[in-house]
C-alpha atoms as a PDB file:
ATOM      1  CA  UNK A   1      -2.413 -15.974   6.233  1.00  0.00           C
ATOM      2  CA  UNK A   2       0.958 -15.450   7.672  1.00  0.00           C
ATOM      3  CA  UNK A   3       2.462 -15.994   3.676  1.00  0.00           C
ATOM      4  CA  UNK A   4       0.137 -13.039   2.951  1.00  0.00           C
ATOM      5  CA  UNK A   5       0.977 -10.960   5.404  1.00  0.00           C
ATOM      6  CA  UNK A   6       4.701 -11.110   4.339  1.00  0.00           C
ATOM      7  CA  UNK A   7       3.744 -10.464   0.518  1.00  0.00           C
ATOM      8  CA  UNK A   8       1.772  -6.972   1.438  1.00  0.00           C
ATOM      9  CA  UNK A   9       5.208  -6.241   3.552  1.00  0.00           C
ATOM     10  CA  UNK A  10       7.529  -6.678   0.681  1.00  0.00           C
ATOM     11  CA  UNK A  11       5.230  -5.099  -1.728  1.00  0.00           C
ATOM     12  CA  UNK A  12       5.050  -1.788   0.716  1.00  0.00           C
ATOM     13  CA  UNK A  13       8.767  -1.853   0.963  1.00  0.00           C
ATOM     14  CA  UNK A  14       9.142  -2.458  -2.451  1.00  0.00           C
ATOM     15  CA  UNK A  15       7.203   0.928  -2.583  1.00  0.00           C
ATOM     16  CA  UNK A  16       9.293   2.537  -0.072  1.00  0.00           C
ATOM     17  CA  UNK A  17       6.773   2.254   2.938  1.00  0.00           C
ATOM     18  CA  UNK A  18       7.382   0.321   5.897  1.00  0.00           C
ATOM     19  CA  UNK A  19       3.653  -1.299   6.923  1.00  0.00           C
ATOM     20  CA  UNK A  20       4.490  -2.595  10.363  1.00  0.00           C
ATOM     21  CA  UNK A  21       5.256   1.103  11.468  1.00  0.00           C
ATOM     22  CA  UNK A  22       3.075   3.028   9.035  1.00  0.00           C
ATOM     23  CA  UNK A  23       5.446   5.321   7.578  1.00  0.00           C
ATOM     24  CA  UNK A  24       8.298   5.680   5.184  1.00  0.00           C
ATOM     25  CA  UNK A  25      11.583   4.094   4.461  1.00  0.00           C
ATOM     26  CA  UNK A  26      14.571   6.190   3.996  1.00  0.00           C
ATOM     27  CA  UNK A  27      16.733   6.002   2.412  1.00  0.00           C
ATOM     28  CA  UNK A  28      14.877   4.088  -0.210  1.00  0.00           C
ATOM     29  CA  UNK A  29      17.416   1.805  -2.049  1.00  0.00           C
ATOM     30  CA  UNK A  30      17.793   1.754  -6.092  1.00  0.00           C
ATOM     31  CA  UNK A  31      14.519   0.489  -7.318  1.00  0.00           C
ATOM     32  CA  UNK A  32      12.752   1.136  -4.443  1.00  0.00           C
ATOM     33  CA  UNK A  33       9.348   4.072  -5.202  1.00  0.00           C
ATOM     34  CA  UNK A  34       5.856   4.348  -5.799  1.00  0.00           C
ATOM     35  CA  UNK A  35       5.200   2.427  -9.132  1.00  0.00           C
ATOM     36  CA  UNK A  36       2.015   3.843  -9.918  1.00  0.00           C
ATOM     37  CA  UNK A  37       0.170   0.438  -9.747  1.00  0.00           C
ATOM     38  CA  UNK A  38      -2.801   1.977  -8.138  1.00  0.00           C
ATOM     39  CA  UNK A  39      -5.591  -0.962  -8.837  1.00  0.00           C
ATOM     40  CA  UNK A  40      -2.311  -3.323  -6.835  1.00  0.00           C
ATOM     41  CA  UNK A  41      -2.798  -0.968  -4.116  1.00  0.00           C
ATOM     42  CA  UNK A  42      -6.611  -0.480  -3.948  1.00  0.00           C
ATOM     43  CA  UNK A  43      -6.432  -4.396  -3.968  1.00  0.00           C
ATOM     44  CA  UNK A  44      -4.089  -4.834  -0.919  1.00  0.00           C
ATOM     45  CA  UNK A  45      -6.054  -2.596   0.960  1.00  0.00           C
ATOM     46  CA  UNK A  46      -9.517  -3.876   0.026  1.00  0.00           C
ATOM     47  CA  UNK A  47      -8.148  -7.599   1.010  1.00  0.00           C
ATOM     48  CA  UNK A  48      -6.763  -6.063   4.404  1.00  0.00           C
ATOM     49  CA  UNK A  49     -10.484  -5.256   5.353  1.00  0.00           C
ATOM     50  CA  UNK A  50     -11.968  -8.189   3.932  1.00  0.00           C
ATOM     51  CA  UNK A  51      -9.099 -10.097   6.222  1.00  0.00           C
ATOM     52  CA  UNK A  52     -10.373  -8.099   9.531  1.00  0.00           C
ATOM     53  CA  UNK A  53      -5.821  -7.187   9.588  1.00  0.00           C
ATOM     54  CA  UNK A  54      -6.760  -3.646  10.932  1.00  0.00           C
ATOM     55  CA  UNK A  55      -3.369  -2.111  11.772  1.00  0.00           C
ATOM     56  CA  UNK A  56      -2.134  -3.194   8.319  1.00  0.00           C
ATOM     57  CA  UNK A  57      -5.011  -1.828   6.424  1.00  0.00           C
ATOM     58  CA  UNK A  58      -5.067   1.429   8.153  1.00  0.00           C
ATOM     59  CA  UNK A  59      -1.159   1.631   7.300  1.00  0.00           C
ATOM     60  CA  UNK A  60      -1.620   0.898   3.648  1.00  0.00           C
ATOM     61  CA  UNK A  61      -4.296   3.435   3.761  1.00  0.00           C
ATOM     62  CA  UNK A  62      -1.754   5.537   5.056  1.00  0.00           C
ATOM     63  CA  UNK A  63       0.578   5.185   2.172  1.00  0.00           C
ATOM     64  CA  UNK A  64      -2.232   5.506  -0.284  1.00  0.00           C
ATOM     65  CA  UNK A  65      -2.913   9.304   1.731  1.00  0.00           C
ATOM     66  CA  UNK A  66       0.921   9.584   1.302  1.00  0.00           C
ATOM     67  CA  UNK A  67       0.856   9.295  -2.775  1.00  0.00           C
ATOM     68  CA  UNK A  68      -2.279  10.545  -3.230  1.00  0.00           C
ATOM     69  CA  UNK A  69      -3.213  13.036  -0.628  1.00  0.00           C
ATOM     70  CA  UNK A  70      -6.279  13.890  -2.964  1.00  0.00           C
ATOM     71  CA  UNK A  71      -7.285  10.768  -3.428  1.00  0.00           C
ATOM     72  CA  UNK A  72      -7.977   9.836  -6.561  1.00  0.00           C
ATOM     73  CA  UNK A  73      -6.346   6.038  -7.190  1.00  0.00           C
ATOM     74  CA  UNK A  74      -7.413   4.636 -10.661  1.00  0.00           C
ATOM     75  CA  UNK A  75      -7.827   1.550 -12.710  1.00  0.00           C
ATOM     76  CA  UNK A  76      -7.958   3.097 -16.461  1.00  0.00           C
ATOM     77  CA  UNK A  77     -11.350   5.814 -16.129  1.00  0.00           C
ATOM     78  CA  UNK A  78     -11.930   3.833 -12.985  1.00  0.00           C
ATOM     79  CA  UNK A  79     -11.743   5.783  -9.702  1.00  0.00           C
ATOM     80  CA  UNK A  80     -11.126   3.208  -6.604  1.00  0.00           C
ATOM     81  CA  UNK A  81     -11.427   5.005  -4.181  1.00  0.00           C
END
């Protein structure tokens, strides 16, 4: 699992959110921001839970609040959340 772990931390910096301390990166670097991928996301944080990686998961969740404070992530007419 440890190769997993370090894909969902360079896909959450990729996105401008540091996992390991649940919050953002600043500055974010060129390239670096949401992408709007939110089935990717949805994914990440299902597979957390299914993975029993608590701290991670609630951090990702965390993010997802952070983009979306609503809610409201979507795959096409599909709400995931």
């Amino acid at each position: 699992l440890a190769g997993y772990f370090e894909a969902v931390r360079l896909v959450a910096q990729a996105w401008g959110w540091n996992v390991a301390e649940a919050r953002p990166m600043t500055p974010l670097e060129p390239g670096m921001g949401w992408t709007s991928w939110d089935v990717r996301l949805a994914k990440i944080i299902r597979s957390l839970w299914l993975f029993g990686a608590r701290g991670y998961m609630v951090s990702m969740q965390s993010f997802a609040r952070t983009i979306k404070p609503d809610g409201g992530l979507r795959y096409g007419r599909i709400r995931l959340d």
